[in-house]
N, C-alpha and C. Protein backbone atom coordinates (compact mmCIF):
# COMPACT_ATOMS: atom_id res chain seq x y z
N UNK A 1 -54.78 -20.59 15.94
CA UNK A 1 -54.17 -20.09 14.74
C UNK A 1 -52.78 -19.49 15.00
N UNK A 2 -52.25 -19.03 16.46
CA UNK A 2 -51.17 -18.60 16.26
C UNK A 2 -50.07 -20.04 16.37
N UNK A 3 -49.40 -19.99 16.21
CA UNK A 3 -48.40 -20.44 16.35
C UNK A 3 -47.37 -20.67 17.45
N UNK A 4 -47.10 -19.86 17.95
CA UNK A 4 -46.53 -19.57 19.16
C UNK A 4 -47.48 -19.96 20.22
N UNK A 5 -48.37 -20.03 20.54
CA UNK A 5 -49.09 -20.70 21.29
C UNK A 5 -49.19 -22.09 21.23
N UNK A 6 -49.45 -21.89 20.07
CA UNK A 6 -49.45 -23.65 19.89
C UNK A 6 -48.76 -24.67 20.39
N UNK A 7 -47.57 -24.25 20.50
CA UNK A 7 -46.01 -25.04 20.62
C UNK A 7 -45.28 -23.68 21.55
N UNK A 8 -45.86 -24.11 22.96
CA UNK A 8 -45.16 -22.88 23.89
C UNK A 8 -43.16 -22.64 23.73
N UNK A 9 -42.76 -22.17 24.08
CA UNK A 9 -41.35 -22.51 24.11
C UNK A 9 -40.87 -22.61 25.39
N UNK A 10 -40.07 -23.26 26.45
CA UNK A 10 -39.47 -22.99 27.46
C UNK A 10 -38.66 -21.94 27.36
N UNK A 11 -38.33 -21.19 28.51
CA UNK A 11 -37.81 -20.86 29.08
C UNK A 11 -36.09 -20.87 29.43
N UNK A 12 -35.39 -20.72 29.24
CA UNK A 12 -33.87 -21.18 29.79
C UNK A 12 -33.66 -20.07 30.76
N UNK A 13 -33.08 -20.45 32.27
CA UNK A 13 -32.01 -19.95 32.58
C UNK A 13 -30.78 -19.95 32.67
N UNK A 14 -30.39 -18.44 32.41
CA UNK A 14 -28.72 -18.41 32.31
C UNK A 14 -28.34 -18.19 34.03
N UNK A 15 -27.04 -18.99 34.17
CA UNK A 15 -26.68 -18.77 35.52
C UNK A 15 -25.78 -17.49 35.26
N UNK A 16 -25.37 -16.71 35.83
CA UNK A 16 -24.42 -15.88 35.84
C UNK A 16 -23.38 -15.86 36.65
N UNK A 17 -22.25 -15.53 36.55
CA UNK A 17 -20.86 -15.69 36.84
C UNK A 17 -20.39 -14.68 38.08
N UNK A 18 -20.25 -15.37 39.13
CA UNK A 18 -19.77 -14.25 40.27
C UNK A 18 -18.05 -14.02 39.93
N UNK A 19 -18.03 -12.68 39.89
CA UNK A 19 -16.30 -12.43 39.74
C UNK A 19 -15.64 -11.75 40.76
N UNK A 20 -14.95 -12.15 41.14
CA UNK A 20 -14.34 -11.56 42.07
C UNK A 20 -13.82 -9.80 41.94
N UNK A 21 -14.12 -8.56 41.31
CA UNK A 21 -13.54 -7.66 41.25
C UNK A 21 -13.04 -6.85 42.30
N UNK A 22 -13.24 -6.93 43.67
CA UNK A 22 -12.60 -6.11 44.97
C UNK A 22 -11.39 -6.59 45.17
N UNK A 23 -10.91 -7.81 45.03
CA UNK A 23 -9.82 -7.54 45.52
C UNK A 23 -8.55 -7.72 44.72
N UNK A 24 -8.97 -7.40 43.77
CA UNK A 24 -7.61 -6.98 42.28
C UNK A 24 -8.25 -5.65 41.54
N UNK A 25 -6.97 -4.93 42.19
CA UNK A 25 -6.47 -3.51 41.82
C UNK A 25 -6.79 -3.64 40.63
N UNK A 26 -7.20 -2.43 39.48
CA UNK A 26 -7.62 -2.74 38.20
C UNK A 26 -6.33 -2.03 37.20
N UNK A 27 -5.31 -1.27 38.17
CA UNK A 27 -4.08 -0.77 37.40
C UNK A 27 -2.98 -1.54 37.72
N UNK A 28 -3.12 -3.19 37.68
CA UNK A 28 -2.03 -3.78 38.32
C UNK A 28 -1.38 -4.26 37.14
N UNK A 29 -0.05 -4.38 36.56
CA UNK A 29 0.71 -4.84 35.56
C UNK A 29 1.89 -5.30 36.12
N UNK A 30 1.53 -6.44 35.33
CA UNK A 30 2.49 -7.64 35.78
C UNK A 30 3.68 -7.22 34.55
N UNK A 31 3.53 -7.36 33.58
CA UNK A 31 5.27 -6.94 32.84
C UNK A 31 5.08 -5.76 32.36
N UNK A 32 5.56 -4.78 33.31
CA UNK A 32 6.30 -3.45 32.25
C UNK A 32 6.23 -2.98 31.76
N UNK A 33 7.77 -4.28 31.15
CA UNK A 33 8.70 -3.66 29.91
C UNK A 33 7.85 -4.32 29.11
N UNK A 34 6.71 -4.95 28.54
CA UNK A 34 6.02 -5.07 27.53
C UNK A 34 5.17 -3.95 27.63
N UNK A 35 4.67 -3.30 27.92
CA UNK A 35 3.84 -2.15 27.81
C UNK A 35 4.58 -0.91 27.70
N UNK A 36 6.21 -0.87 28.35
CA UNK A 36 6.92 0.21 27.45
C UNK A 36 7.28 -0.40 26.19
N UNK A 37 7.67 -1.58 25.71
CA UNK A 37 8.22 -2.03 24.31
C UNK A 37 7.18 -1.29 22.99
N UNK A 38 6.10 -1.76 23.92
CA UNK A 38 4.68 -1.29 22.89
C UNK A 38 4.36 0.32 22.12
N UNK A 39 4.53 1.08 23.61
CA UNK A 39 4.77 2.47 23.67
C UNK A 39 5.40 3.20 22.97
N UNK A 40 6.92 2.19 23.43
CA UNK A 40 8.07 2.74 22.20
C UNK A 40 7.75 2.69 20.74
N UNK A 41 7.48 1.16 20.47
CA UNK A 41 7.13 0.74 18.85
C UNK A 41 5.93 2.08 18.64
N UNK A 42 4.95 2.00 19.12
CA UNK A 42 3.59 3.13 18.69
C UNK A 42 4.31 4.29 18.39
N UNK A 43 5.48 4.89 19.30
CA UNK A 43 5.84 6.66 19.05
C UNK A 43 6.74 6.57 17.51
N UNK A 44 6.84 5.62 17.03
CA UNK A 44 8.12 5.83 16.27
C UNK A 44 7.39 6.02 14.93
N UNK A 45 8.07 7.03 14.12
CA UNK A 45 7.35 7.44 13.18
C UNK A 45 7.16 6.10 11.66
N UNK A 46 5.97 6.45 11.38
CA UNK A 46 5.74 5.27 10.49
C UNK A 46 6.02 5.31 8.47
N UNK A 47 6.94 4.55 8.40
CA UNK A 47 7.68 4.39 7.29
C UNK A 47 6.66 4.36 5.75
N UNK A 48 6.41 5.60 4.97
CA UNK A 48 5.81 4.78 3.61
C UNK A 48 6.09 4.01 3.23
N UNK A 49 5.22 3.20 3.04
CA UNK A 49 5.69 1.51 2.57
C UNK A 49 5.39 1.03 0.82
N UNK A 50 4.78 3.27 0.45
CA UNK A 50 4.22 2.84 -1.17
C UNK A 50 5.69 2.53 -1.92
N UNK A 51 5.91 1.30 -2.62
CA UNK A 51 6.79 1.24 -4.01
C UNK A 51 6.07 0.73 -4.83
N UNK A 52 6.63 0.83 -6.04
CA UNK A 52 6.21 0.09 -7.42
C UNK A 52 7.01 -1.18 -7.87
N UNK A 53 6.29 -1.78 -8.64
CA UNK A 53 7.27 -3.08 -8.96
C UNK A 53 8.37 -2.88 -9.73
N UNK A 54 9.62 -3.61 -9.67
CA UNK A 54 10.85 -3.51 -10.59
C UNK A 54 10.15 -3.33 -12.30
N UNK A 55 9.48 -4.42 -12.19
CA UNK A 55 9.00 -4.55 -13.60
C UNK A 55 8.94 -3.54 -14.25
N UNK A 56 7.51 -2.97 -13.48
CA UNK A 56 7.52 -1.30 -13.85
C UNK A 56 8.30 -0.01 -13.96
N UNK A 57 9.09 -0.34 -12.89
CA UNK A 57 9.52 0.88 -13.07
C UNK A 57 11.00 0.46 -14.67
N UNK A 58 11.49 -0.44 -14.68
CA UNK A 58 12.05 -0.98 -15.27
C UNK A 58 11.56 -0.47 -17.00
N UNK A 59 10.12 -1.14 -17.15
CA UNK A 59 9.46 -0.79 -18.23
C UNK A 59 9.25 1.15 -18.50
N UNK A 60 8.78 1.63 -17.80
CA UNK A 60 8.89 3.26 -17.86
C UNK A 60 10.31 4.08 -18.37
N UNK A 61 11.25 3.29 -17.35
CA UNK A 61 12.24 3.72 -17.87
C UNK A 61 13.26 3.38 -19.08
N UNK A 62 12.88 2.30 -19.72
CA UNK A 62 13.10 1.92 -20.96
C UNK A 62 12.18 2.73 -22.38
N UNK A 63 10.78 2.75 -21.98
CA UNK A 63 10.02 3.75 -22.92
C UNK A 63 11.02 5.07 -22.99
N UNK A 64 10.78 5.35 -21.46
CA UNK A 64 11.36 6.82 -21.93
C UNK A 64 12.30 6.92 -22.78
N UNK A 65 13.72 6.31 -22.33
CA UNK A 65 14.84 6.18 -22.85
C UNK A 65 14.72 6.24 -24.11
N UNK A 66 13.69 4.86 -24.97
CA UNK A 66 13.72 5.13 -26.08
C UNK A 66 13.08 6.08 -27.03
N UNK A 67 11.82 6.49 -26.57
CA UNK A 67 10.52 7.05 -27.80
C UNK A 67 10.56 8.91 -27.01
N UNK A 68 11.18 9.00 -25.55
CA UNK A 68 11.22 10.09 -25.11
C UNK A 68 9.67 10.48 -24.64
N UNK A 69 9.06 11.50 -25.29
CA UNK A 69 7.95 11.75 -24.68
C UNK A 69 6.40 11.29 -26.10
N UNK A 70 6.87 10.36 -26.97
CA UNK A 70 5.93 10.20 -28.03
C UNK A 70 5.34 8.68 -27.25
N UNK A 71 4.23 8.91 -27.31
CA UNK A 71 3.47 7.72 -26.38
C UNK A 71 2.81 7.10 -27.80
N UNK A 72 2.42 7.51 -28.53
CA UNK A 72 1.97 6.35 -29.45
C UNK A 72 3.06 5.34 -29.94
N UNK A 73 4.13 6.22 -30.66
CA UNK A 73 5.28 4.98 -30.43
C UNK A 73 6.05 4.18 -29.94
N UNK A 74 5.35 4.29 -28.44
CA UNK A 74 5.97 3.74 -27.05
C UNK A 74 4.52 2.68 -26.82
N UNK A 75 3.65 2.60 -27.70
CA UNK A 75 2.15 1.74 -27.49
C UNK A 75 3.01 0.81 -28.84
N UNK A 76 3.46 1.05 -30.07
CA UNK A 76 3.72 0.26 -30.62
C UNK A 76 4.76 -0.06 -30.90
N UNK A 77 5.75 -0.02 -29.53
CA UNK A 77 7.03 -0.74 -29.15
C UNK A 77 6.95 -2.25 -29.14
N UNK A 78 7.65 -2.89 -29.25
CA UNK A 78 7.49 -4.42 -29.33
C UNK A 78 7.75 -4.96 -27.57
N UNK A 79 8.32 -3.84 -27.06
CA UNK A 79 8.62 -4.59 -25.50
C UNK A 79 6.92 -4.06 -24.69
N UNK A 80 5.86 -3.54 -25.55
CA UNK A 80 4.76 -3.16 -24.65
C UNK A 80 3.93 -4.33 -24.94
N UNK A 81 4.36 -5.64 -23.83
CA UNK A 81 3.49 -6.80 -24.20
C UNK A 81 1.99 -6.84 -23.52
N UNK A 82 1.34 -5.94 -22.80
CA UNK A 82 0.36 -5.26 -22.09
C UNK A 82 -0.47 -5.02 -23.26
N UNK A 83 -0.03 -4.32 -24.50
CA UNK A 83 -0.53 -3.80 -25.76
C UNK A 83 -1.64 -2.72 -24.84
N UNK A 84 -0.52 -1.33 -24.04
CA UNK A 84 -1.28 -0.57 -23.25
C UNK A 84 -1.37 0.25 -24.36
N UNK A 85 -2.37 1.36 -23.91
CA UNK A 85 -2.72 2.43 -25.26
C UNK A 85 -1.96 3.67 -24.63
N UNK A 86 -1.33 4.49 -25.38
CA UNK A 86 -0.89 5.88 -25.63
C UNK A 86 -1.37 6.49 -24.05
N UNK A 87 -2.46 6.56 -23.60
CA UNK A 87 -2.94 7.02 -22.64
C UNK A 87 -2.48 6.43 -21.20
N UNK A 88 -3.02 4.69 -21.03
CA UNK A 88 -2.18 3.97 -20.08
C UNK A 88 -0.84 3.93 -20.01
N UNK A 89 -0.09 3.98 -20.93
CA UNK A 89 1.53 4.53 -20.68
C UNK A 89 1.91 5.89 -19.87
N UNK A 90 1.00 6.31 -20.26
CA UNK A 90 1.64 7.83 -19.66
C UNK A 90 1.16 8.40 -18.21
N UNK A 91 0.08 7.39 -17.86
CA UNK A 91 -0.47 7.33 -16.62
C UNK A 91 0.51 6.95 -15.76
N UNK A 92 0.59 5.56 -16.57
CA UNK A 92 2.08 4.78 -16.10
C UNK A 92 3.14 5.48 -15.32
N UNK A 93 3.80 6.38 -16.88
CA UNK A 93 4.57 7.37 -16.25
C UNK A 93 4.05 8.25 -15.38
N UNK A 94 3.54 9.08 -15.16
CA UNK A 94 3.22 9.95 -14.17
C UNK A 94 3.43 8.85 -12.79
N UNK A 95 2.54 8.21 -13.16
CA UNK A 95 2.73 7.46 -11.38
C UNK A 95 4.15 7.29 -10.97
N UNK A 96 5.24 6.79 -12.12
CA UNK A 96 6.38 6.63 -11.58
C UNK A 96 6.79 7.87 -10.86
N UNK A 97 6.64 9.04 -11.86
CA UNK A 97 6.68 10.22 -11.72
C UNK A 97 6.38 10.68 -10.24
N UNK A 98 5.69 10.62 -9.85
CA UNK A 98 4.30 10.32 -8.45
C UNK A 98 5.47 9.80 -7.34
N UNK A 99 5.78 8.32 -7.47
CA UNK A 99 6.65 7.89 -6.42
C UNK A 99 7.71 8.44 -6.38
N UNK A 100 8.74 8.31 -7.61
CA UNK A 100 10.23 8.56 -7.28
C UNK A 100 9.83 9.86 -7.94
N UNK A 101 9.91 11.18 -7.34
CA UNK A 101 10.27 12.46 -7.61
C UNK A 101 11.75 12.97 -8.19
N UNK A 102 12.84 12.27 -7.20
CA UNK A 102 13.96 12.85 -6.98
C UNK A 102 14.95 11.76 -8.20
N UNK A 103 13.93 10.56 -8.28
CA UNK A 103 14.95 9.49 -9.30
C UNK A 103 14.75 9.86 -10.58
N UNK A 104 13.13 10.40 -10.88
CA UNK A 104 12.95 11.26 -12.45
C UNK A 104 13.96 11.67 -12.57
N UNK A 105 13.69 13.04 -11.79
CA UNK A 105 14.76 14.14 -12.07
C UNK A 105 16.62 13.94 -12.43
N UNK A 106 16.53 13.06 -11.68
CA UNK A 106 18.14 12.33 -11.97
C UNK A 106 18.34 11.86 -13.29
N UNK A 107 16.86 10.86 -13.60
CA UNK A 107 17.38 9.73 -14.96
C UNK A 107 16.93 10.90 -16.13
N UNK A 108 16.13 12.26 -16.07
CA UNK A 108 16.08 13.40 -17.19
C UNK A 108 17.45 13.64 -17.23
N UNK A 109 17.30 14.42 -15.87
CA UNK A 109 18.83 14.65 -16.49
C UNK A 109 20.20 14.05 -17.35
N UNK A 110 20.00 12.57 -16.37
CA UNK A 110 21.40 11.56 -17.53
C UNK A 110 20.77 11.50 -19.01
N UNK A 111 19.20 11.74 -19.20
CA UNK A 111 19.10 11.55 -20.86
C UNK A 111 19.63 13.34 -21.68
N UNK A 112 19.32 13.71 -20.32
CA UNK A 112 19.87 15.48 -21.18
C UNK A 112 21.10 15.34 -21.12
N UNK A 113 22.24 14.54 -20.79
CA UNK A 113 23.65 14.82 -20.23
C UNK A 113 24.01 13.93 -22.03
N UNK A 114 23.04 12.44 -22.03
CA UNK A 114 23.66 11.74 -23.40
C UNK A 114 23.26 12.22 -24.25
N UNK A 115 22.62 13.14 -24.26
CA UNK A 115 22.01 13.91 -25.26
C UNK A 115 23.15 14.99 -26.28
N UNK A 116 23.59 15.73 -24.79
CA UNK A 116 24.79 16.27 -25.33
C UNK A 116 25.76 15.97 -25.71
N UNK A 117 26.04 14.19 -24.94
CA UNK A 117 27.56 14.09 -25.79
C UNK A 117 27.56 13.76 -27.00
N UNK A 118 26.14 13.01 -27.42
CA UNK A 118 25.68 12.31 -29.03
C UNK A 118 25.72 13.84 -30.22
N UNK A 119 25.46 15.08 -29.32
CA UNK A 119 25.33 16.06 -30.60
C UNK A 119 26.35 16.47 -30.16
């Protein structure tokens, strides 16, 4: 009834591999300057690589420009072909918000600067 009996299985042997390890040093390096090139590349400090797409940021900064901080009328802008809601816009923004810190602050300001020359 068992099975395994029934139908024994052989056996395999594996041969195993004689290696030579005595007589190669195990700190021996043959190139270098590839193992300083490496070294160097590893120490060097590593670049954020987060951006956002033109598109986007493109689109954010056109809402703003126009509707300012009213997000429902920035949902029923004709350039919001997403048809995002009041809420996803402003997420939107924040994230831009999020990446470029220092470019907000710049493009508020040029809307506070046309602000003043229009009044």
């Amino acid at each position: 009834m068992d099975p395994n009996k029934a139908v024994p299985l052989r056996k395999r042997k594996v041969n195993t591999m004689e290696v030579d390890t005595e007589d190669r040093p195990k700190d021996l390096v043959r190139k270098p300057y590839v193992v300083n090139d490496l070294e160097a590349e590893v120490s060097l400090p590593e670049n954020k690589g987060n951006t956002l797409f033109r598109d986007l940021t493109d689109y954010v900064r056109y809402m703003v420009e126009s509707h300012g901080e009213d997000y429902k009328a920035m949902a029923r802008d004709e350039k919001n072909y997403c048809q995002d809601t009041p809420k996803q816009i402003r997420n939107k923004i924040n994230v831009y918000k999020r990446f470029y810190p220092t470019e907000w602050q710049a493009f508020t300001a040029s809307l506070q600067n046309k602000k003043m020359e229009v009044d």
